[in-house]
PDB file of N, CA and C in Angstrom:
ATOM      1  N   UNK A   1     -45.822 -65.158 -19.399  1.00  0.00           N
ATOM      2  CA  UNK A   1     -46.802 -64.165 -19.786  1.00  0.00           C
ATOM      3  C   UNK A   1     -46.374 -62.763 -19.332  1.00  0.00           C
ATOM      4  N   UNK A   2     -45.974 -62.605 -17.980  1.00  0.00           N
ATOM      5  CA  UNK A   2     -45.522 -61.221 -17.495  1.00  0.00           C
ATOM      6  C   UNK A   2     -44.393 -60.579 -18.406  1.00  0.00           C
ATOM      7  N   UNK A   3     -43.029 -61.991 -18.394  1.00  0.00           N
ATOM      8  CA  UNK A   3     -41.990 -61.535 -19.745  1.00  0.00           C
ATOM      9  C   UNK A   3     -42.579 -60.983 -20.614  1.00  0.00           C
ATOM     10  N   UNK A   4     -43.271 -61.688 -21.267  1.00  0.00           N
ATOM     11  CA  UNK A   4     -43.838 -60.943 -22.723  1.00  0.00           C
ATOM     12  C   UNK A   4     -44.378 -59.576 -22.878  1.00  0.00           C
ATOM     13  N   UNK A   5     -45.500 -59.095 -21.344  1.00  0.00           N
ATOM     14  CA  UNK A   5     -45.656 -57.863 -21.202  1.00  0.00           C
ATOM     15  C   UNK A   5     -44.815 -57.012 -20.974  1.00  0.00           C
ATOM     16  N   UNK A   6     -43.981 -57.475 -20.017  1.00  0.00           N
ATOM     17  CA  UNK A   6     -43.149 -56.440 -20.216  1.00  0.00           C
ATOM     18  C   UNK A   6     -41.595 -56.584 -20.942  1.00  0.00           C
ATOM     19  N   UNK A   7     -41.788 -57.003 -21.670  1.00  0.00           N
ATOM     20  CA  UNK A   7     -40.979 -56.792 -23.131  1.00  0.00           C
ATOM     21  C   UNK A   7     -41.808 -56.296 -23.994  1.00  0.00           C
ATOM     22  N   UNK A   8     -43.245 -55.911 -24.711  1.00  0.00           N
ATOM     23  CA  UNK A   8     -43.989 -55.504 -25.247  1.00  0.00           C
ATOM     24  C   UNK A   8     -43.983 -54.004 -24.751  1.00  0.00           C
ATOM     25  N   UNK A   9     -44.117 -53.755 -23.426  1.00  0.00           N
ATOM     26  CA  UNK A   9     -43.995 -52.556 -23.380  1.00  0.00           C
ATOM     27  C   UNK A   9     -43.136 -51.869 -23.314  1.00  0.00           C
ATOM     28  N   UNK A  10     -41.430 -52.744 -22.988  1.00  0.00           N
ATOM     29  CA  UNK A  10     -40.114 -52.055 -23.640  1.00  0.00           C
ATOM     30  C   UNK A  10     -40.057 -51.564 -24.397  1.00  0.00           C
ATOM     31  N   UNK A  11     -39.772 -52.400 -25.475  1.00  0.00           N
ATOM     32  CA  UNK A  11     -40.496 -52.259 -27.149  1.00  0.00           C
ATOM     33  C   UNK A  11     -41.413 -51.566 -27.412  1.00  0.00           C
ATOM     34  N   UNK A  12     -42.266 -50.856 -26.778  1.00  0.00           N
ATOM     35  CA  UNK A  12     -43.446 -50.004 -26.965  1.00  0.00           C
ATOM     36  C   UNK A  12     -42.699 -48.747 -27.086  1.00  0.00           C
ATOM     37  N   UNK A  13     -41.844 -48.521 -25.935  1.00  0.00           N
ATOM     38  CA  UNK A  13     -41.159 -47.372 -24.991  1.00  0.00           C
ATOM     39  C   UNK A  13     -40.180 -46.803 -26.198  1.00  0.00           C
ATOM     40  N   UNK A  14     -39.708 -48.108 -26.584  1.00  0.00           N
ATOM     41  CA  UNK A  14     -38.424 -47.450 -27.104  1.00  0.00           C
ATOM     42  C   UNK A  14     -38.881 -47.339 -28.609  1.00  0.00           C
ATOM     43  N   UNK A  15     -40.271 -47.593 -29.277  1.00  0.00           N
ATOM     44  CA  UNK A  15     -40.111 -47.368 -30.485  1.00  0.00           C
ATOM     45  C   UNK A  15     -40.942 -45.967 -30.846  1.00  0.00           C
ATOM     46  N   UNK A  16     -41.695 -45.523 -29.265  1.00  0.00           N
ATOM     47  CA  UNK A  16     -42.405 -44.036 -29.258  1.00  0.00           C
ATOM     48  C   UNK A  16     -41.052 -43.655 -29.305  1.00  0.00           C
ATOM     49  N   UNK A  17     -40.174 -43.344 -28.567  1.00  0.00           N
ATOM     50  CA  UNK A  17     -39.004 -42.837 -28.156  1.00  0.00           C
ATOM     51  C   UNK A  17     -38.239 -42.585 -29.354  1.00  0.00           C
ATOM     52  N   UNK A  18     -38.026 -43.240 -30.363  1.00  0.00           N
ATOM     53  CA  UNK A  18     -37.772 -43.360 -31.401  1.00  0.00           C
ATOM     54  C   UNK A  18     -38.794 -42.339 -32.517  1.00  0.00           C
ATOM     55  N   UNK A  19     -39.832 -42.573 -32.690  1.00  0.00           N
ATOM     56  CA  UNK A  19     -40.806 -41.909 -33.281  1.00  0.00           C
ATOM     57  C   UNK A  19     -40.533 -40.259 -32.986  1.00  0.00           C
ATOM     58  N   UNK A  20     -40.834 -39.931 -31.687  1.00  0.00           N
ATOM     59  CA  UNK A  20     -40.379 -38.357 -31.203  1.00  0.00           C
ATOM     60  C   UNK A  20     -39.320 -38.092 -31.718  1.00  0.00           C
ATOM     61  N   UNK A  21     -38.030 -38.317 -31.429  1.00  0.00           N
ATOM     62  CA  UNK A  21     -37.022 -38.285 -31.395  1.00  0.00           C
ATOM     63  C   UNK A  21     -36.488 -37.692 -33.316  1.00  0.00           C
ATOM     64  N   UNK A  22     -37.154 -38.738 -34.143  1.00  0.00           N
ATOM     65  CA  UNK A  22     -37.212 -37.965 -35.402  1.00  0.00           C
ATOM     66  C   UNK A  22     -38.141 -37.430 -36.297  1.00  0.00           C
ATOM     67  N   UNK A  23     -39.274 -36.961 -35.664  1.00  0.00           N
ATOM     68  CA  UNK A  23     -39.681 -36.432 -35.696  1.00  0.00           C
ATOM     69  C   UNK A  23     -40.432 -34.895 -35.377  1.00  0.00           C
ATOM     70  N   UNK A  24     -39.732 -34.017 -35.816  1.00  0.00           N
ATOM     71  CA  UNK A  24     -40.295 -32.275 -35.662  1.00  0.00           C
ATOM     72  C   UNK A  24     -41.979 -32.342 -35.065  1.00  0.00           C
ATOM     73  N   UNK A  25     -42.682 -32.800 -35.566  1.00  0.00           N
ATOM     74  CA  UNK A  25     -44.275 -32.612 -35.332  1.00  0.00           C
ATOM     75  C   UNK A  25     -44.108 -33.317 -33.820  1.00  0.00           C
ATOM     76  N   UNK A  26     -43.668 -34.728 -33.663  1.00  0.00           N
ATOM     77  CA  UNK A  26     -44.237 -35.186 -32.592  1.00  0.00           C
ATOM     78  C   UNK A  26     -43.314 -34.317 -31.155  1.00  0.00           C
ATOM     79  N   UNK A  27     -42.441 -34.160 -31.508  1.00  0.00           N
ATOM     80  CA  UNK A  27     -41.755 -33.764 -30.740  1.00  0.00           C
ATOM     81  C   UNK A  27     -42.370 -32.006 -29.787  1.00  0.00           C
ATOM     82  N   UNK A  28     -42.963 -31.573 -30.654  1.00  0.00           N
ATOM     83  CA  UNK A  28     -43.700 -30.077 -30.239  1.00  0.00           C
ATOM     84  C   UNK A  28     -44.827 -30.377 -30.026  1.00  0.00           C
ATOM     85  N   UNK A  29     -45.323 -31.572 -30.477  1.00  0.00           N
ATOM     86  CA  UNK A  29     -46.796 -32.045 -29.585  1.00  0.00           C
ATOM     87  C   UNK A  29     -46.703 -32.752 -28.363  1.00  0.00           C
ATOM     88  N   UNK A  30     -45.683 -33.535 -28.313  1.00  0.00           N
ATOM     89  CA  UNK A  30     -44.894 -33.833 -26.967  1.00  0.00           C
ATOM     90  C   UNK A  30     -44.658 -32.732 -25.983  1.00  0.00           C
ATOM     91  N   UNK A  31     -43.792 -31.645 -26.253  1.00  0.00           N
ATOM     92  CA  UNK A  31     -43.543 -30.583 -25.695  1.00  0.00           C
ATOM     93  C   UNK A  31     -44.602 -29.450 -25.002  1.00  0.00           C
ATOM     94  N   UNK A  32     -45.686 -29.310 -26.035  1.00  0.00           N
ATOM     95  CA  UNK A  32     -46.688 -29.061 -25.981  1.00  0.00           C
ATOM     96  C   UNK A  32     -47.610 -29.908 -24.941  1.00  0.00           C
ATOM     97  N   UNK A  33     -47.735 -31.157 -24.880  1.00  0.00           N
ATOM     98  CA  UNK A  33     -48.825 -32.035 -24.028  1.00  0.00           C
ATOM     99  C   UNK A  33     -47.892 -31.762 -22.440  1.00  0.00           C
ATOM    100  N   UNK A  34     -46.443 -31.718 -22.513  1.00  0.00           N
ATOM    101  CA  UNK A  34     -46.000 -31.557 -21.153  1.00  0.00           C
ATOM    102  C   UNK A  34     -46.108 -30.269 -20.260  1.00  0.00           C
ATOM    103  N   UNK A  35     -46.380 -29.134 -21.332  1.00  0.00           N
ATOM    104  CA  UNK A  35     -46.740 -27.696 -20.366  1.00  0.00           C
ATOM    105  C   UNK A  35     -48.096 -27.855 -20.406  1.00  0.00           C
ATOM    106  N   UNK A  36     -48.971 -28.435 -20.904  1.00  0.00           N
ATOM    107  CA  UNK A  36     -50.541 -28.541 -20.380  1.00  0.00           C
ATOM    108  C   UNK A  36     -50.375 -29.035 -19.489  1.00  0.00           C
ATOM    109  N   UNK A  37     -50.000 -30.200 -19.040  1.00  0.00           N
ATOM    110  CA  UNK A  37     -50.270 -31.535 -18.001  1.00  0.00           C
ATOM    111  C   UNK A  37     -49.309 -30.560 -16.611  1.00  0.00           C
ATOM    112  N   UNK A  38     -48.396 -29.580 -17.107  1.00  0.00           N
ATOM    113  CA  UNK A  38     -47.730 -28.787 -16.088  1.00  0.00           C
ATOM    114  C   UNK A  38     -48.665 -27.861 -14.954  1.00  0.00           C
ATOM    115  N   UNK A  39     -49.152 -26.854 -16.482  1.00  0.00           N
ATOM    116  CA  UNK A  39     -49.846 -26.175 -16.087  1.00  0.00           C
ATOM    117  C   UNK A  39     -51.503 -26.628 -15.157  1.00  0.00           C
ATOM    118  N   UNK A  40     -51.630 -27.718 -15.336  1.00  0.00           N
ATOM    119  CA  UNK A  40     -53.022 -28.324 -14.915  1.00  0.00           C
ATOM    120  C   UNK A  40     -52.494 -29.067 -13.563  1.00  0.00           C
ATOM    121  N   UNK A  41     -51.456 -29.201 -13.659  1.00  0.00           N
ATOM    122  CA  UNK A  41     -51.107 -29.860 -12.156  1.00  0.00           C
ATOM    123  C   UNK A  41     -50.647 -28.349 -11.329  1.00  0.00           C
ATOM    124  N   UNK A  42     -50.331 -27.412 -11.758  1.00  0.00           N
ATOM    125  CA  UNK A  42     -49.875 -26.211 -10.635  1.00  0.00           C
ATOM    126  C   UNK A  42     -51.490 -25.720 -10.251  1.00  0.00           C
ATOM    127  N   UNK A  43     -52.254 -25.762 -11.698  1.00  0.00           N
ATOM    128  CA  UNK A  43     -53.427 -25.369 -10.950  1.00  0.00           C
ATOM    129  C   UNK A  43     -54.266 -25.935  -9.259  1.00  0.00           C
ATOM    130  N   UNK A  44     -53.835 -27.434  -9.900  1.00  0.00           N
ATOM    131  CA  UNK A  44     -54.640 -28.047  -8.747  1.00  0.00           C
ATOM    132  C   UNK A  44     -54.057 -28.102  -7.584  1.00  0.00           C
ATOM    133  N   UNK A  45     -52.757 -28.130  -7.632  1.00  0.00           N
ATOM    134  CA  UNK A  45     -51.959 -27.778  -6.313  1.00  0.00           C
ATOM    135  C   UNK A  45     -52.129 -26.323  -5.725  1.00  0.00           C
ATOM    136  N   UNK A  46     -52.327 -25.226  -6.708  1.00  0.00           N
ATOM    137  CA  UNK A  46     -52.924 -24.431  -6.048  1.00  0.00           C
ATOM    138  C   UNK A  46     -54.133 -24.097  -5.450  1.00  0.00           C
ATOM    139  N   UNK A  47     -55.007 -24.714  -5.665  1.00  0.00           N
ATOM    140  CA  UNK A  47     -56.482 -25.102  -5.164  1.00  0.00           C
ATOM    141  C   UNK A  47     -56.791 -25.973  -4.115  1.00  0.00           C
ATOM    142  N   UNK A  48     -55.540 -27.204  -3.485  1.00  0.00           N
ATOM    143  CA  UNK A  48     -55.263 -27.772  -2.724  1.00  0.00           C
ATOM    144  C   UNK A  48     -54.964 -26.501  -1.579  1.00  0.00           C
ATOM    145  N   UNK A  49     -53.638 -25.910  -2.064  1.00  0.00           N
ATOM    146  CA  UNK A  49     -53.696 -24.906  -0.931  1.00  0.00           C
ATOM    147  C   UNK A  49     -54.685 -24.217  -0.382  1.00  0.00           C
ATOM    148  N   UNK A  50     -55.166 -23.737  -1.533  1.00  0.00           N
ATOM    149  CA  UNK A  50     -56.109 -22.685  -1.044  1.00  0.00           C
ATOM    150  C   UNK A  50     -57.086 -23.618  -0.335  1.00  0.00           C
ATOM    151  N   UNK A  51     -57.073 -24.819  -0.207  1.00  0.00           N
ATOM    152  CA  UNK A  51     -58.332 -25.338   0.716  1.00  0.00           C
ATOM    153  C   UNK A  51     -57.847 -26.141   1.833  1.00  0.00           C
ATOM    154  N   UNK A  52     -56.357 -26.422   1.725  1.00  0.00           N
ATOM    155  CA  UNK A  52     -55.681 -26.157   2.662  1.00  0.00           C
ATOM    156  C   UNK A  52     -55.389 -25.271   4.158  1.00  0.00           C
ATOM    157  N   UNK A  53     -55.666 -24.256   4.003  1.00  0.00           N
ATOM    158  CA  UNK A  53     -54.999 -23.033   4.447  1.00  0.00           C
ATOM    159  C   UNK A  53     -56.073 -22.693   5.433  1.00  0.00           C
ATOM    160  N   UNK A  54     -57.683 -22.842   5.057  1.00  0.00           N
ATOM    161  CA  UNK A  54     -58.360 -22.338   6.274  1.00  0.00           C
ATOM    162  C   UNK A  54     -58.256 -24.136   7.249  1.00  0.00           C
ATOM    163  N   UNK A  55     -58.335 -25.106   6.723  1.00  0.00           N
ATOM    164  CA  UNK A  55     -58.116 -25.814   8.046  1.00  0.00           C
ATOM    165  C   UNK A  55     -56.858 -25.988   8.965  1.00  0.00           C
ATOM    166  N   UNK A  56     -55.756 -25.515   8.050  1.00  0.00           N
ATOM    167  CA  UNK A  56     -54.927 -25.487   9.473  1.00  0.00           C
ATOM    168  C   UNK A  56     -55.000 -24.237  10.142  1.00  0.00           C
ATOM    169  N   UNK A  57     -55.633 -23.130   9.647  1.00  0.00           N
ATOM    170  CA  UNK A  57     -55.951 -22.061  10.831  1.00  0.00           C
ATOM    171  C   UNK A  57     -56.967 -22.578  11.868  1.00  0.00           C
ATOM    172  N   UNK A  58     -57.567 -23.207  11.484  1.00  0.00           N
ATOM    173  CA  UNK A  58     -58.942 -23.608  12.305  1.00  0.00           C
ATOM    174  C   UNK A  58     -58.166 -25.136  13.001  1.00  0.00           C
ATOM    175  N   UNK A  59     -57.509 -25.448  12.746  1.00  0.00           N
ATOM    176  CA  UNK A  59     -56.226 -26.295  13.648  1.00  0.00           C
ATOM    177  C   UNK A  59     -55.523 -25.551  14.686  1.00  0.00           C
ATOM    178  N   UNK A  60     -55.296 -24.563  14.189  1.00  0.00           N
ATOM    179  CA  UNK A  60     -54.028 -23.793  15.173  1.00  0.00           C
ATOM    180  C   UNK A  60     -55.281 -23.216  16.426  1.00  0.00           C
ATOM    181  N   UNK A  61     -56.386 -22.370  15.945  1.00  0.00           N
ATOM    182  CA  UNK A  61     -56.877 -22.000  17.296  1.00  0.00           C
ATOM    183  C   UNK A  61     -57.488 -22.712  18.043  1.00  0.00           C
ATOM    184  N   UNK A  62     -57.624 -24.225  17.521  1.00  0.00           N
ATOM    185  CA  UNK A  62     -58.449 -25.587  18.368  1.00  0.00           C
ATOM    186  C   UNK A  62     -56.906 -26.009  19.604  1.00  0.00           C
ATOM    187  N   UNK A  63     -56.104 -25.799  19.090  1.00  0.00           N
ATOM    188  CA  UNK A  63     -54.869 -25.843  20.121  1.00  0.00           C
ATOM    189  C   UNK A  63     -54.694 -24.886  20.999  1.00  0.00           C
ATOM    190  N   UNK A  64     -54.939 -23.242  20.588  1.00  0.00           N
ATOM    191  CA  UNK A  64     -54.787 -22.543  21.896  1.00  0.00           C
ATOM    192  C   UNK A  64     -55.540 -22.836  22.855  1.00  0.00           C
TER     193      UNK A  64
END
C-alpha cells in the first residue's frame, strides 16, 4: 500500500513537472505563485522580528 503511494505521487511529481515545463501559462503561474509565497514568508519573518526584538531587550536587562 505505501509502494503504491508513493509511486502515485512520483508519477504525480513528474507529470506536473512535465505539464509546467511545456507549458508558457503554467509556467508564469508557477513563477508567479513562488514570489507570492516569497513575499508572504519575508513578511512574516519580519513580524517575527519585530516581536522578537523587545524580548530579548527585556532579556538583556533581566541579566544586568
Amino acid at each position: 500500500m505505501e509502494k503504491l503511494f508513493c509511486l502515485g505521487v512520483a508519477l504525480g511529481m513528474v507529470g506536473g513537472a512535465l505539464l509546467v515545463a511545456n507549458s508558457y501559462k503554467m509556467r508564469c503561474l508557477v513563477k508567479k505563485s513562488q514570489s507570492e509565497m516569497m513575499q508572504k514568508f519575508d513578511e512574516m519573518m519580519d513580524e517575527r522580528l519585530k516581536d522578537d526584538k523587545p524580548r530579548e531587550e527585556s532579556e538583556k536587562k533581566s541579566k544586568k
